[in-house]
N, C-alpha and C. Protein backbone atom coordinates (compact mmCIF):
# COMPACT_ATOMS: atom_id res chain seq x y z
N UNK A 1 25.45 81.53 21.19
CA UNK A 1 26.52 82.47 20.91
C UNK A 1 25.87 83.85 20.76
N UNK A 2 26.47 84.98 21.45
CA UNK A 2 25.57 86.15 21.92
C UNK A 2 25.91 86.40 19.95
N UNK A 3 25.83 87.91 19.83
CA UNK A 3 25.83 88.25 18.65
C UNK A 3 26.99 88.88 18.02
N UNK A 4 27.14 89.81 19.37
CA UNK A 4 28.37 90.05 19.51
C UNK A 4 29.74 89.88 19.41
N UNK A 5 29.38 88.49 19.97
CA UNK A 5 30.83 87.27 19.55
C UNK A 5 30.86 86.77 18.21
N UNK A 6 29.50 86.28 17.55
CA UNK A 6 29.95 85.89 16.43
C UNK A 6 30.33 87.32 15.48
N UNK A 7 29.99 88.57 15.68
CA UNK A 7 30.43 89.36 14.84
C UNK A 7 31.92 90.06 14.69
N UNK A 8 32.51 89.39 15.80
CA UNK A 8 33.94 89.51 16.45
C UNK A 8 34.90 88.43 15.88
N UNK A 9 34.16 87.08 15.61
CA UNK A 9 34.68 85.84 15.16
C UNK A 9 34.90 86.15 13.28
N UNK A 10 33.85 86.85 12.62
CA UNK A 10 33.26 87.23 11.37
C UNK A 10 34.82 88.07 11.23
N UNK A 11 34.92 89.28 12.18
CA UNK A 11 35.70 89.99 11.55
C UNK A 11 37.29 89.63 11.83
N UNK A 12 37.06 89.10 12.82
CA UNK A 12 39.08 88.20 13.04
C UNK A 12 39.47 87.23 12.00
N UNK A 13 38.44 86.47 11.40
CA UNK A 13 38.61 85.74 9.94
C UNK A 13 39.09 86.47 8.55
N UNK A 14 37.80 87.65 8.55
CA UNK A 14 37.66 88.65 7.51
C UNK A 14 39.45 89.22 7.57
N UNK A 15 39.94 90.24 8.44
CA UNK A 15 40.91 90.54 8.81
C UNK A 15 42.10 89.01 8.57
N UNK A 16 41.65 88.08 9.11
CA UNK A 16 43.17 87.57 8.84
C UNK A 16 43.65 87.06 7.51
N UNK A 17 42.62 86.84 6.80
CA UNK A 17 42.17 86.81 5.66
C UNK A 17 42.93 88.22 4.70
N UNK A 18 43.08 89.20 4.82
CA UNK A 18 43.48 90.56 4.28
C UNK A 18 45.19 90.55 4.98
N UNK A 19 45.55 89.78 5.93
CA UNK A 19 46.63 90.17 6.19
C UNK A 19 47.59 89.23 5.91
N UNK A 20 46.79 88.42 5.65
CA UNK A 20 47.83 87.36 5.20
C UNK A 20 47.84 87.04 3.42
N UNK A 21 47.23 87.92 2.94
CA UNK A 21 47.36 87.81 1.22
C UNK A 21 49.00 88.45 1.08
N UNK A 22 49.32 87.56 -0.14
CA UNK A 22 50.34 88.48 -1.03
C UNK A 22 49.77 89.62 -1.82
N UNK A 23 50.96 90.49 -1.93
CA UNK A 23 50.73 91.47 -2.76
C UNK A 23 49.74 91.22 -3.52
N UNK A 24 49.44 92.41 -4.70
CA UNK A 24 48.67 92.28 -6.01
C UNK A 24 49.31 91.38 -7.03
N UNK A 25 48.98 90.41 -7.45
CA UNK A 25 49.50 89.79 -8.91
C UNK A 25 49.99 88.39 -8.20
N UNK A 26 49.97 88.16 -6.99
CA UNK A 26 50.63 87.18 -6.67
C UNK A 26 51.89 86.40 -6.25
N UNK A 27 52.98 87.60 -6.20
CA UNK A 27 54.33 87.36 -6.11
C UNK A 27 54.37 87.76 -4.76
N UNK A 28 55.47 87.02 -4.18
CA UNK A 28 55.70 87.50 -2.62
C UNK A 28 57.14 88.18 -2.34
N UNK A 29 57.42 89.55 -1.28
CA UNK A 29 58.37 89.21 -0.74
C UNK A 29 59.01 88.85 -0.36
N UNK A 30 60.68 88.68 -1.10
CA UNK A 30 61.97 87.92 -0.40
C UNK A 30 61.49 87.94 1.31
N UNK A 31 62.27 86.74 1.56
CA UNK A 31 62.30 86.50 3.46
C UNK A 31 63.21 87.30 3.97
N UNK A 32 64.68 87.63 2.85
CA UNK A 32 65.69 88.45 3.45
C UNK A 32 65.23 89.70 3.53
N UNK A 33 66.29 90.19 4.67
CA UNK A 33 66.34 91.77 5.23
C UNK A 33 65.91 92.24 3.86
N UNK A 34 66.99 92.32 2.81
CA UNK A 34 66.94 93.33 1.73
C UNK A 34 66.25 92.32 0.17
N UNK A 35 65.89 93.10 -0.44
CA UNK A 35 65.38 92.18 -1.93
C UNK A 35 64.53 93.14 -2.69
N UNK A 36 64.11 92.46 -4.03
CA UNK A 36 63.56 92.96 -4.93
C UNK A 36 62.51 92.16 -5.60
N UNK A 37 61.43 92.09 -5.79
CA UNK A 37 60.13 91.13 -6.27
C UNK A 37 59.44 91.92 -7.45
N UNK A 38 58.65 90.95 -8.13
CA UNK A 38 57.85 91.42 -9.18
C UNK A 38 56.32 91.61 -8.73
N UNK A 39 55.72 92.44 -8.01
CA UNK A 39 54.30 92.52 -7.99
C UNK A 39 53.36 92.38 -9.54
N UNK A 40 53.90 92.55 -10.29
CA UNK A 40 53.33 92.28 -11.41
C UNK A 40 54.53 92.60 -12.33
N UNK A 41 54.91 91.53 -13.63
CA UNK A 41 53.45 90.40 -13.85
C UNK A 41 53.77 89.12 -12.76
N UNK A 42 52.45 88.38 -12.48
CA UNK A 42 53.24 87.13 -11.94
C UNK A 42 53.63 85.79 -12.51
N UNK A 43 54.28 84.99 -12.02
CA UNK A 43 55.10 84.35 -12.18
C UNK A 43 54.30 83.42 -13.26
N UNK A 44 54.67 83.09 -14.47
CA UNK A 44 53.72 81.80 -15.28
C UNK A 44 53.21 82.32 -16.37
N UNK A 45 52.77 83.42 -15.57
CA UNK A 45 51.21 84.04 -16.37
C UNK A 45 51.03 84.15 -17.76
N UNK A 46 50.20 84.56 -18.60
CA UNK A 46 49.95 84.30 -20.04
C UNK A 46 49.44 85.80 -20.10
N UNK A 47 49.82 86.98 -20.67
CA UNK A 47 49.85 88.40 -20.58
C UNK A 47 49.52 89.06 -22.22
N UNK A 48 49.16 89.84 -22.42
CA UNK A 48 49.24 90.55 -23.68
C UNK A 48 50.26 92.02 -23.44
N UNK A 49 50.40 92.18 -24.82
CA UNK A 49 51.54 93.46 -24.69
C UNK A 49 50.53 94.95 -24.91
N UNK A 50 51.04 95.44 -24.62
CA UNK A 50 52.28 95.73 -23.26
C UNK A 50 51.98 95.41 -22.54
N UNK A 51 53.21 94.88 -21.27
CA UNK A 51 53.19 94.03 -20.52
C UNK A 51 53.45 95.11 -19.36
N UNK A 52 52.60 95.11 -18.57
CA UNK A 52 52.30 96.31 -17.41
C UNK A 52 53.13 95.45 -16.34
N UNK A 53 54.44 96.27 -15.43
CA UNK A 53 55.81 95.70 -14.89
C UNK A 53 55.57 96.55 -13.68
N UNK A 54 55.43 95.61 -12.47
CA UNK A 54 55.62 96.77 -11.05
C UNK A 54 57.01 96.27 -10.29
N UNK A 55 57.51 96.73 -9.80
CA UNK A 55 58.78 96.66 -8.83
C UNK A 55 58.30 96.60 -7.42
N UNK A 56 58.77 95.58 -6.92
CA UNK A 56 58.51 95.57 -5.68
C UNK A 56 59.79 95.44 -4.78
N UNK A 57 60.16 96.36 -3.49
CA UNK A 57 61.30 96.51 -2.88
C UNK A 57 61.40 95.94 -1.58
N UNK A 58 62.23 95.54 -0.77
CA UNK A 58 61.74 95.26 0.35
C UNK A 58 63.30 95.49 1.29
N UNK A 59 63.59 96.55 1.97
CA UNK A 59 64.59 96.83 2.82
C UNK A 59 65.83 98.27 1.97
N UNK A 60 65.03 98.49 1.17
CA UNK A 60 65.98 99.71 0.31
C UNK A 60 65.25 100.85 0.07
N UNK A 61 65.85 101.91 -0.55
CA UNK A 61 65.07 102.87 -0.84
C UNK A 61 65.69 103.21 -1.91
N UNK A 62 64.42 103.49 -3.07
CA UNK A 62 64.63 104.06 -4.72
C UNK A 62 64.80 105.42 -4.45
N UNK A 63 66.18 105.44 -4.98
CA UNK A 63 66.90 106.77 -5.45
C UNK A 63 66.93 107.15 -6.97
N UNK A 64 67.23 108.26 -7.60
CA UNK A 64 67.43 108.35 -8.84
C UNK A 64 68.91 108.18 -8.89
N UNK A 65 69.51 107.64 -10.45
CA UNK A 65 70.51 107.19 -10.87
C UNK A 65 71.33 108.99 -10.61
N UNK A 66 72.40 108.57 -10.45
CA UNK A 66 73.21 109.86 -10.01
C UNK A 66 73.71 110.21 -8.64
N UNK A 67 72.79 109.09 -8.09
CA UNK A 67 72.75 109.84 -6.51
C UNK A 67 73.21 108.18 -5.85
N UNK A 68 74.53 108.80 -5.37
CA UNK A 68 75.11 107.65 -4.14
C UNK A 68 74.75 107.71 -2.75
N UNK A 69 74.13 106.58 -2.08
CA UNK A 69 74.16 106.51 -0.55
C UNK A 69 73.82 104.86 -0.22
N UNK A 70 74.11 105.12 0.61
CA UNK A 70 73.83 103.55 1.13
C UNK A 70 72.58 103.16 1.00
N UNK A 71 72.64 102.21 1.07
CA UNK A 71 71.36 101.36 1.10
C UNK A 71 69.94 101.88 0.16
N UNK A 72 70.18 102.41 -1.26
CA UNK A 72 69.50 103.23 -1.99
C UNK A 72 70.04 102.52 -3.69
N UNK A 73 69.26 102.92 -4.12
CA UNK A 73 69.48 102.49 -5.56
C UNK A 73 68.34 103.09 -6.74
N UNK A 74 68.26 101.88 -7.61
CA UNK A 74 67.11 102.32 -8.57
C UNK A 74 67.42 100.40 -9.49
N UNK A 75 66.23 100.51 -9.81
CA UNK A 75 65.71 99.41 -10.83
C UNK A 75 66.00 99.45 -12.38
N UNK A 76 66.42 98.06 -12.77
CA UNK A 76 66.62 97.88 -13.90
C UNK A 76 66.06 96.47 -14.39
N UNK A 77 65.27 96.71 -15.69
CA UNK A 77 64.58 95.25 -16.26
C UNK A 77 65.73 94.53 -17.33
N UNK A 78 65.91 93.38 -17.61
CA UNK A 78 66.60 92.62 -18.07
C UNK A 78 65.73 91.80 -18.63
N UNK A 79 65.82 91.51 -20.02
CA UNK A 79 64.47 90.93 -20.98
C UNK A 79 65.10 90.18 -21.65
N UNK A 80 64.83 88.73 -21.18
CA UNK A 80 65.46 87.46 -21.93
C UNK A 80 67.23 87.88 -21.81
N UNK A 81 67.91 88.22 -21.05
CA UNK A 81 69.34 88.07 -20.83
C UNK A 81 69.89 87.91 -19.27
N UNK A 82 70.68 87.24 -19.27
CA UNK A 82 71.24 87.11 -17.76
C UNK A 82 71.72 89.16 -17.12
N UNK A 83 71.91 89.00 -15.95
CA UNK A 83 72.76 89.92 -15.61
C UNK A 83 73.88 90.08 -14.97
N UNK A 84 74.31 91.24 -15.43
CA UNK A 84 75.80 91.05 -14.97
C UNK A 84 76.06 91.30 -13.45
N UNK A 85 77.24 90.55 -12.94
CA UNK A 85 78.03 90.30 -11.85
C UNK A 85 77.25 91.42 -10.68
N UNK A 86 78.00 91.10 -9.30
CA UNK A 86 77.89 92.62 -8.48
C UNK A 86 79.10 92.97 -8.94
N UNK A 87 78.59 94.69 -9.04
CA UNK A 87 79.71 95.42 -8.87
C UNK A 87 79.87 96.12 -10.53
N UNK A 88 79.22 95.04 -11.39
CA UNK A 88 79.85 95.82 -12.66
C UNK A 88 77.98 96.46 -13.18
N UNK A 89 78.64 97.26 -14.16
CA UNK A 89 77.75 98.56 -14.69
C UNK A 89 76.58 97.55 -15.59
N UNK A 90 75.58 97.90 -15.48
CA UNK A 90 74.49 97.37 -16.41
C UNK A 90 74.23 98.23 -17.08
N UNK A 91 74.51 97.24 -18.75
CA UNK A 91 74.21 98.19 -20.00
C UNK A 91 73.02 98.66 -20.19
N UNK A 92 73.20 99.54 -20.56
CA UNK A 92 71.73 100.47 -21.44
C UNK A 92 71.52 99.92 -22.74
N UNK A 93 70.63 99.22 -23.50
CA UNK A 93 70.20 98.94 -24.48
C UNK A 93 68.75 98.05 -24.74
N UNK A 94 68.52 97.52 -25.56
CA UNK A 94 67.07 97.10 -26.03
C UNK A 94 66.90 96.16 -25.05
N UNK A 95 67.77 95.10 -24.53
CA UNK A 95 67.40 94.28 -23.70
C UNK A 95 67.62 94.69 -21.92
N UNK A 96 68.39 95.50 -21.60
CA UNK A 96 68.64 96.27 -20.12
C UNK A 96 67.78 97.48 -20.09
N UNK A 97 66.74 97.65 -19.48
CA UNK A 97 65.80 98.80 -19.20
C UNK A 97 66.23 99.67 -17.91
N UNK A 98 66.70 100.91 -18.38
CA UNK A 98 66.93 101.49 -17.00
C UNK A 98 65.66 102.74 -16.43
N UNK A 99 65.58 102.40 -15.23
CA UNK A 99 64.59 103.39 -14.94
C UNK A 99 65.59 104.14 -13.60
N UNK A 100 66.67 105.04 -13.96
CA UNK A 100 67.05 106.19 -12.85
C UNK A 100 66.67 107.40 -13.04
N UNK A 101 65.15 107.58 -13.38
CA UNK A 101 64.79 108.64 -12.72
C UNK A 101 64.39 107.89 -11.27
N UNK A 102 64.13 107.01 -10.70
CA UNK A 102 63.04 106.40 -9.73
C UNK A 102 61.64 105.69 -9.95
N UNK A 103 61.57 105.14 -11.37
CA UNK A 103 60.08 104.76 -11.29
C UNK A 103 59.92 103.35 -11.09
N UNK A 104 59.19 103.09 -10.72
CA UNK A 104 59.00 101.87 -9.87
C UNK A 104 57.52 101.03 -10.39
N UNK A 105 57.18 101.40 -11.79
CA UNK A 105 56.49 100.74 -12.79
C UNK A 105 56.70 101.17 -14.24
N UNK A 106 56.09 100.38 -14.88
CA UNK A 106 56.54 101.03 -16.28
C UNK A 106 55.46 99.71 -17.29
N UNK A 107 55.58 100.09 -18.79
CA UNK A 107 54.68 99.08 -19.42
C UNK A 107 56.26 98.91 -20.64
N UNK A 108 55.90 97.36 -20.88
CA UNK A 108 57.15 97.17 -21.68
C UNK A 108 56.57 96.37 -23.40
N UNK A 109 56.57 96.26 -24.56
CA UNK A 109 55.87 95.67 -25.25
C UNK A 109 57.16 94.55 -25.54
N UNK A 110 56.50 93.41 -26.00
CA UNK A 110 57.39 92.48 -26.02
C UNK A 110 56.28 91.71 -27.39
N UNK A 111 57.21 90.66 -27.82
CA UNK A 111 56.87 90.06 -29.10
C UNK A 111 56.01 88.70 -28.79
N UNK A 112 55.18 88.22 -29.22
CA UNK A 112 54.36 86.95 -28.68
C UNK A 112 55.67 86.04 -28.39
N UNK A 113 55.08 85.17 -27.07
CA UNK A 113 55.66 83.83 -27.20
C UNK A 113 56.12 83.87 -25.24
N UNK A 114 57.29 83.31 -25.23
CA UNK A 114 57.84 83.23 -23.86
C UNK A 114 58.92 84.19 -23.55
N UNK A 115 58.84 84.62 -22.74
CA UNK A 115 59.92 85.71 -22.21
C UNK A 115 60.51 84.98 -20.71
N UNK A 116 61.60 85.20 -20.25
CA UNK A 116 62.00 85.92 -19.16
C UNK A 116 62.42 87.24 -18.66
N UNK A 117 61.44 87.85 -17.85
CA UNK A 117 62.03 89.28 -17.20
C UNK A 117 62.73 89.06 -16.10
N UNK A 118 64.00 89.93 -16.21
CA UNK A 118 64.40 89.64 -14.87
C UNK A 118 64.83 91.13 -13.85
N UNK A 119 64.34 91.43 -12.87
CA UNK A 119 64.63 92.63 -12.35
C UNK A 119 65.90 92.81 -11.26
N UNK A 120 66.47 93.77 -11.53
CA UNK A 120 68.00 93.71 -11.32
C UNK A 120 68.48 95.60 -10.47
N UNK A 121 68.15 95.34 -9.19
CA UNK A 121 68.61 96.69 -8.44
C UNK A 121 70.20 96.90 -8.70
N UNK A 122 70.56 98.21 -8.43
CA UNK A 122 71.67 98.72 -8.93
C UNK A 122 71.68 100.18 -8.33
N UNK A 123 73.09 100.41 -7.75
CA UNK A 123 73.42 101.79 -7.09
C UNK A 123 73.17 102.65 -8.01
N UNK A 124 73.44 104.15 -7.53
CA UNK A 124 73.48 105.16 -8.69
C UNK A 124 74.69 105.30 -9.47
N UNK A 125 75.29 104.90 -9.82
CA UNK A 125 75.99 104.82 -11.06
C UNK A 125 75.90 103.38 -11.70
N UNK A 126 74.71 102.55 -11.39
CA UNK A 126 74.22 101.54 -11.87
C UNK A 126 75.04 100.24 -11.89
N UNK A 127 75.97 100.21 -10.81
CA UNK A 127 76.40 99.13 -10.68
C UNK A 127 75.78 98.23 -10.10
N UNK A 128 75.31 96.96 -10.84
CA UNK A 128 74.64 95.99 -9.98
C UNK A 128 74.87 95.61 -8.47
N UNK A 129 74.12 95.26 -8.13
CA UNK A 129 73.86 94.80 -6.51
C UNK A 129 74.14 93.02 -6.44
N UNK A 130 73.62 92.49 -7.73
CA UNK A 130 74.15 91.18 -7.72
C UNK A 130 73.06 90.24 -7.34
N UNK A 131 72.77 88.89 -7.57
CA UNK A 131 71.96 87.98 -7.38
C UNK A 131 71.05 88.11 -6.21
N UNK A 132 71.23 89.03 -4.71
CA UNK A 132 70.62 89.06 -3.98
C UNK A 132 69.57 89.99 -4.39
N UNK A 133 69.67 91.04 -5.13
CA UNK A 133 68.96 91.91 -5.41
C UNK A 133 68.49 92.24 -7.07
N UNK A 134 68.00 90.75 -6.81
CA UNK A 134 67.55 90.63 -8.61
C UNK A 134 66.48 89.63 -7.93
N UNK A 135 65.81 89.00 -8.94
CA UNK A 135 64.62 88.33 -9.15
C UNK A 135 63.55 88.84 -10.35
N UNK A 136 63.45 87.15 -10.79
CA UNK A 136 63.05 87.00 -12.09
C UNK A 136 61.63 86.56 -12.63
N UNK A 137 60.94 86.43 -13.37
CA UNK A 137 59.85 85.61 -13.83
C UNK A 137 59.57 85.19 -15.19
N UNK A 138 58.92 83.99 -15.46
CA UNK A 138 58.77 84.00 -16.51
C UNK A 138 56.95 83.83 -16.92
N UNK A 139 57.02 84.71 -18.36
CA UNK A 139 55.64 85.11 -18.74
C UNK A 139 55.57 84.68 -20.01
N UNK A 140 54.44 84.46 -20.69
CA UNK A 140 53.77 84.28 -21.89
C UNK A 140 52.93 85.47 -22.56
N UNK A 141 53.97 85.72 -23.75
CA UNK A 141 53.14 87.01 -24.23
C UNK A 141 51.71 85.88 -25.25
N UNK A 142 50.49 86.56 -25.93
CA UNK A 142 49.74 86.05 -26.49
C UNK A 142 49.66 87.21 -27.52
């Protein structure tokens, strides 16, 4: 085998190897057109607080809250509570985290033990998007 080839073989491995990883943290993108994932934290995991939270999007674009258009929105965390319906408004309070300025990480402190986070897209006047555009995980604070 000239040298050439095996250094061609080296890097088509190396490479497929890099293209076929998931994200950082281990969570993958929805298969559908549109969705929402947790790049961090991932799914299981055993975490200390604050609990460092990335948003991951896949077919939308983060808008700030205020601003209507199609296919645009902004992120909201949901901590140990279901969320509400499509269509209706997600509350603002200790357990609904809204981020409409546009940020698309944030650090959250939470109390030892088990949590569910669940992340929940929403137009600009924060009406949920609904089960397609949510996704959840569950973590272990220590």
């Amino acid at each position: 085998m000239s040298y050439r080839f095996a250094l061609f073989l080296v890097s088509a491995v190396a490479l497929s190897a890099c293209v076929s990883k998931p994200p950082p943290g281990g969570n993958t993108p929805p298969s559908a057109a549109q969705g929402v994932y947790f790049i961090e934290p991932v799914d299981g995991s055993t975490v200390s607080s604050p609990v460092k939270v990335k948003f991951g999007l896949k077919g939308m674009t983060v808008r700030p809250a205020g601003e209507l258009a199609e296919g645009t929105g902004h992120h909201h965390l949901l901590i140990d509570t279901a969320g509400p319906g499509q269509g209706n408004v997600i509350p603002a309070d200790g357990s609904h985290l809204h981020f409409g300025k546009g940020q698309t990480e944030t650090e959250v402190q939470l109390a030892p033990g088990s949590h569910v986070l669940k992340m929940q897209f929403a137009d600009g006047l924060h009406q949920s998007y609904g089960e397609a555009m949510s996704a959840s995980v569950r973590i272990t604070v220590r």
